[in-house]
N, C-alpha and C. Protein backbone atom coordinates (compact mmCIF):
# COMPACT_ATOMS: atom_id res chain seq x y z
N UNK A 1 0.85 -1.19 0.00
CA UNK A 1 0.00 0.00 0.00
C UNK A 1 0.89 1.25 0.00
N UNK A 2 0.69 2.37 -0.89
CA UNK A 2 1.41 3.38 -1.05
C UNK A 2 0.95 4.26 0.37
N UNK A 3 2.06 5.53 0.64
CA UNK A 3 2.13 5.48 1.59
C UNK A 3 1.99 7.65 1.63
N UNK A 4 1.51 8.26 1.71
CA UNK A 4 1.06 9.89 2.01
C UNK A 4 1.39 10.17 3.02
N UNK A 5 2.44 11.81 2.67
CA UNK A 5 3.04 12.36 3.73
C UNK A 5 1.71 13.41 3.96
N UNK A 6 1.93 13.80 5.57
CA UNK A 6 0.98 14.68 6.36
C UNK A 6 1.76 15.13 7.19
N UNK A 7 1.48 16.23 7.49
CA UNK A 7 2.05 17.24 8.64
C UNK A 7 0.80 17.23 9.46
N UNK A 8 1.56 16.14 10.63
CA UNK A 8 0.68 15.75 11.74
C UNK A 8 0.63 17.29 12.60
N UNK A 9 1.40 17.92 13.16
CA UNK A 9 1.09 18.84 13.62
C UNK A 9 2.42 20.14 13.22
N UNK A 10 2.47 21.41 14.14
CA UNK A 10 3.39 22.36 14.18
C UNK A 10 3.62 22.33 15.63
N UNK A 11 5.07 21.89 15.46
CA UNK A 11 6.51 21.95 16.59
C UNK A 11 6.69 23.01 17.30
N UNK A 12 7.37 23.65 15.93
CA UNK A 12 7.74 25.00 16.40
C UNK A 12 7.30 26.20 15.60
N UNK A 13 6.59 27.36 15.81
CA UNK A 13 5.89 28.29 15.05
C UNK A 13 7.15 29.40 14.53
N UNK A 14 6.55 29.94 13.77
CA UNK A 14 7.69 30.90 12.59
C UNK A 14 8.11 31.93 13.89
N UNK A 15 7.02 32.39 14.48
CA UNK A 15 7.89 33.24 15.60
C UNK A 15 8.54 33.06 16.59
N UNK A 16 8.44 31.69 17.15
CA UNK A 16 9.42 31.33 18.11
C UNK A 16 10.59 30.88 17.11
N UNK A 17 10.34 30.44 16.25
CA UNK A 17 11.67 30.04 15.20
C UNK A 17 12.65 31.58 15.23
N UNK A 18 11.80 32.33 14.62
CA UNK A 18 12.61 33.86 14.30
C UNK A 18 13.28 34.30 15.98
N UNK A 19 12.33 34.21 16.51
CA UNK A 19 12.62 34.88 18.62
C UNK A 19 13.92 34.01 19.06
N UNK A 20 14.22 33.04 18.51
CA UNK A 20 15.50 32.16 18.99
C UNK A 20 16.52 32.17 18.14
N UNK A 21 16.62 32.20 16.90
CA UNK A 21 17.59 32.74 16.11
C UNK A 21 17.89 33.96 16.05
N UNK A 22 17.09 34.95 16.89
CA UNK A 22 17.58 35.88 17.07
C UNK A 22 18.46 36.30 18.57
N UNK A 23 18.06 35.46 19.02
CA UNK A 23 18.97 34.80 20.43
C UNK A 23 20.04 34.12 20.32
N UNK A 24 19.94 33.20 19.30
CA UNK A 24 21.43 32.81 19.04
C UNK A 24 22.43 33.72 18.25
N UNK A 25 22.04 34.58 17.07
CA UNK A 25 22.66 35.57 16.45
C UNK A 25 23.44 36.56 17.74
N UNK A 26 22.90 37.28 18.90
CA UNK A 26 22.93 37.53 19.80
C UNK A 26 24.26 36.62 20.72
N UNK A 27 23.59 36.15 21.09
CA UNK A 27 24.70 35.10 21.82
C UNK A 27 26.47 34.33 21.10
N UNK A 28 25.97 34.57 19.80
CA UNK A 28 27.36 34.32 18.97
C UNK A 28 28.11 35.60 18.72
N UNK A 29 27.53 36.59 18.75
CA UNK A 29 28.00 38.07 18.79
C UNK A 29 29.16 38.52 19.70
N UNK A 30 27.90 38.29 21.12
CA UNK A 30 28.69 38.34 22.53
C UNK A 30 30.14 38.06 22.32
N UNK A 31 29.89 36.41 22.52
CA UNK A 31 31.31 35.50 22.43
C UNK A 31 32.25 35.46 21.72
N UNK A 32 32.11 36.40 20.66
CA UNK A 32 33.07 36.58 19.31
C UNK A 32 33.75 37.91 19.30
N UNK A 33 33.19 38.67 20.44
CA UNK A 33 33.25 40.31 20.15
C UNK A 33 33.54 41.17 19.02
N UNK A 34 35.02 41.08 18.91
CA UNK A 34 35.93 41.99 17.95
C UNK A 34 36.89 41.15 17.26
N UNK A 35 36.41 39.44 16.91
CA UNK A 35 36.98 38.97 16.64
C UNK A 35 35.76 38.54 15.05
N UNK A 36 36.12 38.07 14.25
CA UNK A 36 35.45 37.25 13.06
C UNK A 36 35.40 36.28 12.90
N UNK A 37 34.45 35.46 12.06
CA UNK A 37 33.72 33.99 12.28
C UNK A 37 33.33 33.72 10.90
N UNK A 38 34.14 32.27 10.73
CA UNK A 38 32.83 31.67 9.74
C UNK A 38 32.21 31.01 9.72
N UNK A 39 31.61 30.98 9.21
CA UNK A 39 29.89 30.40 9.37
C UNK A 39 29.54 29.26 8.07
N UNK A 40 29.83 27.72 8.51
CA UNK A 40 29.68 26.75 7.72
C UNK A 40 28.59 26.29 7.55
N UNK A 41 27.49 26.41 6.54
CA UNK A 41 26.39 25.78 7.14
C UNK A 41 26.58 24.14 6.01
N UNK A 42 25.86 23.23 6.73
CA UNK A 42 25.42 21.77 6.22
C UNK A 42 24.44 22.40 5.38
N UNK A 43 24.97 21.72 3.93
CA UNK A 43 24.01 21.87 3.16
C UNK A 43 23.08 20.35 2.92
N UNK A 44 21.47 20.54 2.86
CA UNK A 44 20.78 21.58 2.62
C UNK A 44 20.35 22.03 3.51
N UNK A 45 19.81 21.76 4.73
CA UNK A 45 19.34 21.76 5.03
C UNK A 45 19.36 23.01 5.92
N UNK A 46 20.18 23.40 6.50
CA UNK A 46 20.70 24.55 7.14
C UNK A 46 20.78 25.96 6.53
N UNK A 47 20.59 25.73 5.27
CA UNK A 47 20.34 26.97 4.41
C UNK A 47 19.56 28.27 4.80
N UNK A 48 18.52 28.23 5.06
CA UNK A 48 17.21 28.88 5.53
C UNK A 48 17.86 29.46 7.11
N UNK A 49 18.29 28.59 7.89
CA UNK A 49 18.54 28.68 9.24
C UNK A 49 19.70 29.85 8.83
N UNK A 50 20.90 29.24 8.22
CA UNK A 50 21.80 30.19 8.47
C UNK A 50 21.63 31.61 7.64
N UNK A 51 20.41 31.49 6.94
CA UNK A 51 20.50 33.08 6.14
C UNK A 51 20.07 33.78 7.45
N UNK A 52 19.30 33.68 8.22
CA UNK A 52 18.34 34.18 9.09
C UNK A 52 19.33 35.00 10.16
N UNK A 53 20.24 33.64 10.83
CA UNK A 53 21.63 33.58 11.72
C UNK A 53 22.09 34.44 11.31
N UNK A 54 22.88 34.72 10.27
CA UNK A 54 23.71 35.38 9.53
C UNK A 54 23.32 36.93 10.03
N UNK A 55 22.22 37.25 9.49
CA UNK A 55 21.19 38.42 9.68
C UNK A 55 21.45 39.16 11.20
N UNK A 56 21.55 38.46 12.23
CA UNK A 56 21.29 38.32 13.62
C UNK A 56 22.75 38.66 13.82
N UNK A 57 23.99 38.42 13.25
CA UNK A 57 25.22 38.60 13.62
C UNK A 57 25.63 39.61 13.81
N UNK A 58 26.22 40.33 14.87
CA UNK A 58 26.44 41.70 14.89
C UNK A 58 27.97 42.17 14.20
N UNK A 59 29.18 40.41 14.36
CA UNK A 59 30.48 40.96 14.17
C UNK A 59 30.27 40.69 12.85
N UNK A 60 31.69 40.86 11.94
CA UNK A 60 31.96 40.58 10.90
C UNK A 60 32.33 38.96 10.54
N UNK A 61 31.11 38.14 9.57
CA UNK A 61 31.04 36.70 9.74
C UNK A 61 31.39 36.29 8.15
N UNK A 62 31.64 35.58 7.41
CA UNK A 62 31.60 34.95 5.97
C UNK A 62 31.06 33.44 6.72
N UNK A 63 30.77 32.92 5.31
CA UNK A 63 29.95 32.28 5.06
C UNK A 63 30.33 31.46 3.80
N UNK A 64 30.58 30.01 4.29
CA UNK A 64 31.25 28.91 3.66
C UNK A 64 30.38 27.24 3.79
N UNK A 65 30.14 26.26 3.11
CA UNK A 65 29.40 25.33 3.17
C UNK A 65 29.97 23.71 2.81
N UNK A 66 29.53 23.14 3.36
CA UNK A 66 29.49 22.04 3.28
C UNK A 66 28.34 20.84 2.90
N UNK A 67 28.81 20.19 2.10
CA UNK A 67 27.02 19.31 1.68
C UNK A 67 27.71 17.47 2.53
N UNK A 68 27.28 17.25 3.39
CA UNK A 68 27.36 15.92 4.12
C UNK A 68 25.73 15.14 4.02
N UNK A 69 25.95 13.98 3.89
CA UNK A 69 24.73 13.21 3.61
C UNK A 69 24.66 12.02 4.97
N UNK A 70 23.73 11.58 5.43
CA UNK A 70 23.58 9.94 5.67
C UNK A 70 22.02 9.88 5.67
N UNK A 71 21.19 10.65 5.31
CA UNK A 71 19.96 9.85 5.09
C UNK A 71 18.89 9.86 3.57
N UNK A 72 19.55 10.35 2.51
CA UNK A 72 19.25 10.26 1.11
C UNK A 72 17.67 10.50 1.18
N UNK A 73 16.72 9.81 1.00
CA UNK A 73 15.34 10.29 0.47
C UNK A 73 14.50 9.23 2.15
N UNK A 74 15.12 8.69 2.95
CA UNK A 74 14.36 8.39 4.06
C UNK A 74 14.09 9.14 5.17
N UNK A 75 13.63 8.87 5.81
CA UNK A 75 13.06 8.76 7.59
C UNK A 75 13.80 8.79 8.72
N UNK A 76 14.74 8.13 8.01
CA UNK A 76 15.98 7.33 9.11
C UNK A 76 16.98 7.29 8.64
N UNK A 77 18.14 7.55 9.48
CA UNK A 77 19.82 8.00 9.10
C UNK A 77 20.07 6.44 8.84
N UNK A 78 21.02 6.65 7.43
CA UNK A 78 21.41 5.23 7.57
C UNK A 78 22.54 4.89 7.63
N UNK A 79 23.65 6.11 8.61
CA UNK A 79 24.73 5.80 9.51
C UNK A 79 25.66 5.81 8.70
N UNK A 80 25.96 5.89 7.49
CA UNK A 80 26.90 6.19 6.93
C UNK A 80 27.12 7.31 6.47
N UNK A 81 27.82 8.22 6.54
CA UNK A 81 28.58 9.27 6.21
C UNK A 81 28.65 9.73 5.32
N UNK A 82 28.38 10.44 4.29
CA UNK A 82 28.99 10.74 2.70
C UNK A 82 29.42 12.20 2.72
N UNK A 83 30.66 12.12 1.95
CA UNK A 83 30.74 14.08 1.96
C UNK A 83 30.76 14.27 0.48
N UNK A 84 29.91 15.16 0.57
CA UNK A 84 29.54 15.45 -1.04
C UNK A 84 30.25 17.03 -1.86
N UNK A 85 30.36 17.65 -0.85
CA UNK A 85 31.36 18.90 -1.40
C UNK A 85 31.75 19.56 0.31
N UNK A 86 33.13 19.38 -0.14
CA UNK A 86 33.96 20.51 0.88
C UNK A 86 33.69 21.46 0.96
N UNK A 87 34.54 22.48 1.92
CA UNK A 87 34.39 24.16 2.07
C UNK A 87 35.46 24.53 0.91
N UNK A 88 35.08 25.91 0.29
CA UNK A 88 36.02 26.59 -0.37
C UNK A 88 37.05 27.17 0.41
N UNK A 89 36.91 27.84 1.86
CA UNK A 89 37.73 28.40 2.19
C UNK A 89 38.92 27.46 3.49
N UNK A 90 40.35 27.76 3.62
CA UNK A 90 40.91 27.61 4.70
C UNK A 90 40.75 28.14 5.56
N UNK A 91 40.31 26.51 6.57
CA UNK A 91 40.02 27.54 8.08
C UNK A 91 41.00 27.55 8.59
N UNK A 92 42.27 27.12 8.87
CA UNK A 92 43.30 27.27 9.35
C UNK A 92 43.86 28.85 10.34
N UNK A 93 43.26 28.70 11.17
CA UNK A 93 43.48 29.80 12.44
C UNK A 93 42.04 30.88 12.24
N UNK A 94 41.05 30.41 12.00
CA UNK A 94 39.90 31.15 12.17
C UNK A 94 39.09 30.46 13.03
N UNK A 95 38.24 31.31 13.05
CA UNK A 95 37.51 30.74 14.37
C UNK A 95 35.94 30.54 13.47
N UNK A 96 35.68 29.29 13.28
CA UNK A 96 35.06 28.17 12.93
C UNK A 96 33.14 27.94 13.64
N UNK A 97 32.47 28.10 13.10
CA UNK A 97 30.60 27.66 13.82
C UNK A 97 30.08 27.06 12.80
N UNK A 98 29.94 25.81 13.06
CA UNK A 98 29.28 24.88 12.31
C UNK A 98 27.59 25.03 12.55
N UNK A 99 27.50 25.48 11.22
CA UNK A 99 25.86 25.41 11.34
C UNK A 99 24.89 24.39 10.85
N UNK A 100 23.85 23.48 12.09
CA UNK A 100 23.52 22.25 11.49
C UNK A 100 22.36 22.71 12.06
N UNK A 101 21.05 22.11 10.68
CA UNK A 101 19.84 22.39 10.91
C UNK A 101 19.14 21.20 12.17
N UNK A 102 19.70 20.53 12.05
CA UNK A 102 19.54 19.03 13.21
C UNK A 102 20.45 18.20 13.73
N UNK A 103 20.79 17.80 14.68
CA UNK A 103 21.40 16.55 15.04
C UNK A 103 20.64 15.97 16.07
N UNK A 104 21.14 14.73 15.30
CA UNK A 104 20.17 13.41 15.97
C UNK A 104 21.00 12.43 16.26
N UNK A 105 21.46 11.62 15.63
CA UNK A 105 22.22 10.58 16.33
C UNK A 105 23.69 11.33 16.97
N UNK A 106 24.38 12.29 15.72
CA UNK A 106 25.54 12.77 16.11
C UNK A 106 26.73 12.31 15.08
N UNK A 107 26.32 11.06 14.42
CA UNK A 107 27.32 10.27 13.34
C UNK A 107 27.88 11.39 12.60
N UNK A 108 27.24 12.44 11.87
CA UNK A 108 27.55 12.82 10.75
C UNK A 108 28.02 13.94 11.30
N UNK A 109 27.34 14.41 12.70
CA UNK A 109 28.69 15.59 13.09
C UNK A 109 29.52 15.27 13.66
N UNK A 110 29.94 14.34 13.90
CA UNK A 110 31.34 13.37 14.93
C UNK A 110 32.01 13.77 13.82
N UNK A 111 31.83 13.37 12.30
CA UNK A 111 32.82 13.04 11.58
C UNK A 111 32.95 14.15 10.80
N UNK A 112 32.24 15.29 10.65
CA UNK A 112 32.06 16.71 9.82
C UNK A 112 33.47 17.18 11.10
N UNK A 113 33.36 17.36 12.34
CA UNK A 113 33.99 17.82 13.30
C UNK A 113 35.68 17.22 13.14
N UNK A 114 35.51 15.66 13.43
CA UNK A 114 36.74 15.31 12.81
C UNK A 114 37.92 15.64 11.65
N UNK A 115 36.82 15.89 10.71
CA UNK A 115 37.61 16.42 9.15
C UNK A 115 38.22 17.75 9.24
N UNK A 116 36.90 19.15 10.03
CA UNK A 116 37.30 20.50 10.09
C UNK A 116 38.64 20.72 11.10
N UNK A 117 38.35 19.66 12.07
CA UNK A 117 39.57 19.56 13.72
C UNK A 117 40.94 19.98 13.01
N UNK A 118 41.18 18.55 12.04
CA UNK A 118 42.70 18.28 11.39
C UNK A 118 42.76 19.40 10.60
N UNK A 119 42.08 20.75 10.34
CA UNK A 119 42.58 21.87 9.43
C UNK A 119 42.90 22.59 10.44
N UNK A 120 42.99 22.57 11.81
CA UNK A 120 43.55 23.12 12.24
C UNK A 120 42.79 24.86 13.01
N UNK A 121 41.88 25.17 13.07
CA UNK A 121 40.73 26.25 13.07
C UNK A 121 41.38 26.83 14.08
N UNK A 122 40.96 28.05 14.49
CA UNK A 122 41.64 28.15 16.32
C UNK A 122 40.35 28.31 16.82
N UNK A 123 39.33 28.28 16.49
CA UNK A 123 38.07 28.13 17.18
C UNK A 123 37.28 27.06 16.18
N UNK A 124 36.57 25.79 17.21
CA UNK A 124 35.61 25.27 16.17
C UNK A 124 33.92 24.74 17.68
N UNK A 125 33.51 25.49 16.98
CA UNK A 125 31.88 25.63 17.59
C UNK A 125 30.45 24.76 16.60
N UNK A 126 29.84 24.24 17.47
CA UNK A 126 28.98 24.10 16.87
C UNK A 126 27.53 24.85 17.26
N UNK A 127 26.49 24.78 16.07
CA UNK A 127 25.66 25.62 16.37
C UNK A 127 24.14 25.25 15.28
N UNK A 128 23.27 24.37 16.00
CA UNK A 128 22.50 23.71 15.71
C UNK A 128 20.67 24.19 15.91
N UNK A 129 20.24 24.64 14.95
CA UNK A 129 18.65 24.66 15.41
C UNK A 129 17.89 24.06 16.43
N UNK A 130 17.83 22.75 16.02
CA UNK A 130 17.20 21.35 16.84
C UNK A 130 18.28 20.30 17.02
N UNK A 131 17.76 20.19 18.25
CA UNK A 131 18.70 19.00 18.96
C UNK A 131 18.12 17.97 19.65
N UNK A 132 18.08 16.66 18.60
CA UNK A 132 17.37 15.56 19.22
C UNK A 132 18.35 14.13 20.20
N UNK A 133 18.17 15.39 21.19
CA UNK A 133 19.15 13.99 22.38
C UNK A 133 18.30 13.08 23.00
N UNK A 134 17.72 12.58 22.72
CA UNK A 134 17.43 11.12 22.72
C UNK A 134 17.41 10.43 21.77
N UNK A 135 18.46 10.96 20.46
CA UNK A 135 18.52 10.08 19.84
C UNK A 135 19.94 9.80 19.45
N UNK A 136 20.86 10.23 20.30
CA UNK A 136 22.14 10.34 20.04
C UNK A 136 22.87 9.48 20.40
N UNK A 137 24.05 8.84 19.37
CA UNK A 137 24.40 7.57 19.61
C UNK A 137 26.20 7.72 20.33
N UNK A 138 26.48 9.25 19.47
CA UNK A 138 27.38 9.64 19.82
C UNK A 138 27.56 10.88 20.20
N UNK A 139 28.64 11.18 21.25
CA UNK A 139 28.65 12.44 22.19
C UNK A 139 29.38 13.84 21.40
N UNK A 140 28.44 14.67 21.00
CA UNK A 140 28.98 15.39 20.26
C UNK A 140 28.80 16.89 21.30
N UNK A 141 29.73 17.92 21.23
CA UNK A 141 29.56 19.27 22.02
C UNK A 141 28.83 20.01 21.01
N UNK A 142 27.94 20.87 21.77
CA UNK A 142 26.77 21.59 21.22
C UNK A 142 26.97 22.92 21.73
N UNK A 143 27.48 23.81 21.13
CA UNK A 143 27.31 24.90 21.77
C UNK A 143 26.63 26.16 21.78
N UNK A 144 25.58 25.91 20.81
CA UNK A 144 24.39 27.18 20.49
C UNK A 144 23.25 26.32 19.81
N UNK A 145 22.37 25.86 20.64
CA UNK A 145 21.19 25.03 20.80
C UNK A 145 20.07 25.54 20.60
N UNK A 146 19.42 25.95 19.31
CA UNK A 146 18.32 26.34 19.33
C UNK A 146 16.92 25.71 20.26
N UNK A 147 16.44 24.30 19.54
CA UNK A 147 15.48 23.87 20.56
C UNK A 147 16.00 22.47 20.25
N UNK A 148 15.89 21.69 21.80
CA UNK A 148 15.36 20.12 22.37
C UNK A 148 14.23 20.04 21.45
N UNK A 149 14.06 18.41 20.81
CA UNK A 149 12.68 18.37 20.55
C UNK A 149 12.65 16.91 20.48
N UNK A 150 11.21 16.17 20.29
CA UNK A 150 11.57 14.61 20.71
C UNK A 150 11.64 14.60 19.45
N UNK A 151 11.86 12.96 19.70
CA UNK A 151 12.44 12.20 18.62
C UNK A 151 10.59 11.88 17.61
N UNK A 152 10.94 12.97 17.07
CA UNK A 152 9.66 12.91 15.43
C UNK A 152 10.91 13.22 14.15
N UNK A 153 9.90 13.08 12.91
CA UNK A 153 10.69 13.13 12.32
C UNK A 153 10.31 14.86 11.59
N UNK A 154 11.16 15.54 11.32
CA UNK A 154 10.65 17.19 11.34
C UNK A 154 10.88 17.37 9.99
N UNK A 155 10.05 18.70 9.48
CA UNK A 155 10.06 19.40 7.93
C UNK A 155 9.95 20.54 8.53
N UNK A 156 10.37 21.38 7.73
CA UNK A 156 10.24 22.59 7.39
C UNK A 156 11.22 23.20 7.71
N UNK A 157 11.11 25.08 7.29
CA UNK A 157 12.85 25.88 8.15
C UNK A 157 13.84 25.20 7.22
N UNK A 158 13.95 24.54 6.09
CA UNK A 158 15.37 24.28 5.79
C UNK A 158 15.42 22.86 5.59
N UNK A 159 14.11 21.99 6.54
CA UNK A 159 14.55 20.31 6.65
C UNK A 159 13.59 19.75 5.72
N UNK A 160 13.91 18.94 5.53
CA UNK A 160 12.81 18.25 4.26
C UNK A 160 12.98 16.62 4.83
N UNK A 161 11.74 16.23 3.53
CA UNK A 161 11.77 14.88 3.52
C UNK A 161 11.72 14.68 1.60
N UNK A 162 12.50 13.87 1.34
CA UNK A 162 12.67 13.43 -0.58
C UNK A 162 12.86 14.94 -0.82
N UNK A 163 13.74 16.02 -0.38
CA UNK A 163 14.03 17.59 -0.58
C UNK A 163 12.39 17.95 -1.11
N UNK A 164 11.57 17.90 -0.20
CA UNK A 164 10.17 18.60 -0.12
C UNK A 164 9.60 19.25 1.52
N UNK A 165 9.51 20.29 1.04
CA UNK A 165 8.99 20.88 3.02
C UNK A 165 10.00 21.94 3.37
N UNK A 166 10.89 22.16 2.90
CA UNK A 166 11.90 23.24 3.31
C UNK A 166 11.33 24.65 3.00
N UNK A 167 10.75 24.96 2.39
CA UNK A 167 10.15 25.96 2.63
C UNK A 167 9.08 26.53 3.58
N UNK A 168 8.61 25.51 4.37
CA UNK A 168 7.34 25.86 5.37
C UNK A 168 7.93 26.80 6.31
N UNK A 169 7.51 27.81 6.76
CA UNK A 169 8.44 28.64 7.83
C UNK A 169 7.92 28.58 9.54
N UNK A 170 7.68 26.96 9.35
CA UNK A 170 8.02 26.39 10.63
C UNK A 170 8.49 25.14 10.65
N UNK A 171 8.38 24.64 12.04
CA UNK A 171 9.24 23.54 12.02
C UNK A 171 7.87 22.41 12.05
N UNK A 172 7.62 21.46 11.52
CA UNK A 172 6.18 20.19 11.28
C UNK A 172 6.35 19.06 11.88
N UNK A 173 5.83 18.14 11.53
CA UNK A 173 6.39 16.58 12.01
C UNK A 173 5.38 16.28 10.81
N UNK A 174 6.13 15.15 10.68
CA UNK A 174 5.48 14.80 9.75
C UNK A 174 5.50 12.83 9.72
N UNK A 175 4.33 12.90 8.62
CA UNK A 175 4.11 11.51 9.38
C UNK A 175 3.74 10.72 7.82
N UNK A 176 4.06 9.43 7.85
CA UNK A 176 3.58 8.82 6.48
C UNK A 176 2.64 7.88 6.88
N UNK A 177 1.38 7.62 6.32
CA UNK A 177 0.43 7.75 6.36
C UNK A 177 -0.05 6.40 5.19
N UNK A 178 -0.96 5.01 5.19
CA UNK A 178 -1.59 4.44 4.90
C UNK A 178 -2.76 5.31 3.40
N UNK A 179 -2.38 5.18 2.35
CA UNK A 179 -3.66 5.87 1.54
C UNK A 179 -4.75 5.23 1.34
């Protein structure tokens, strides 16, 4: 039996989305003062998130990307790793914020973290929308946490499912569904 996506409910609404990225823009400011930052976001998904971030930054930030994969057109991470395009720039003595629209198990930022470590950064931060720790297999440092949320599977803001839903300007759950 074929199977229909639905957006069982809304998570998180466009204004608490905007009210906390503007708290984290804020809070990365602080900690950076008079110093500069770049700003990696995971592509795709982080796209949306980090234009917003970006916006919110008070110091002087660039803006560099990375496309990492492990869950292709499913539901569920399927633990393997893929890196699909590097950063253009050397981070080598900059100070480094990884921007990830989700982490959930942690696999794919253990090993995004690993790769950026060995270039050597003099700062490397991470800095994540949603953070699903109960579903984390591995211990990754988080250091600008938009929201906890349980373990559903989420659209919108940037996240998709088969790259559909990234445009909703909130965060959904979404659910597949018996037709």
């Amino acid at each position: 039996m074929a199977k229909k996506e639905v957006i069982e409910r809304i998570l998180i609404s466009e204004d608490r989305l905007l009210q906390r990225v503007k708290e984290l823009g804020e809070e990365i400011s602080r900690d950076y003062k008079r110093e500069e930052i770049l700003l990696v976001g995971l592509l795709k998904g982080s796209v949306i998130f980090l234009a917003d971030l970006a916006r919110k930054i008070t110091i002087p930030c660039m803006l560099d990307f990375m496309s990492v994969t492990s869950y292709g057109n499913d539901i569920e991470s399927s633990g393997e790793v893929r890196f699909l395009k590097d950063l253009d720039s050397d981070i080598h003595g900059k100070n480094v914020v990884i921007v990830e629209d989700i982490i959930d198990t942690g696999l794919t930022l253990r090993e995004v973290l690993k790769v950026l470590k060995a270039r050597n950064p003099k700062t490397l931060k991470v800095c994540t929308l949603l953070n699903k720790v109960s579903r984390r297999l591995v211990d990754v440092q988080v250091d600008y946490n938009g929201f906890n949320i349980p373990d559903a599977f989420v659209v919108g803001y940037g996240l998709d499912y088969a790259q559909k839903y990234r445009n909703l300007n909130y965060i959904g759950v979404l659910k597949l569904v018996d037709e």
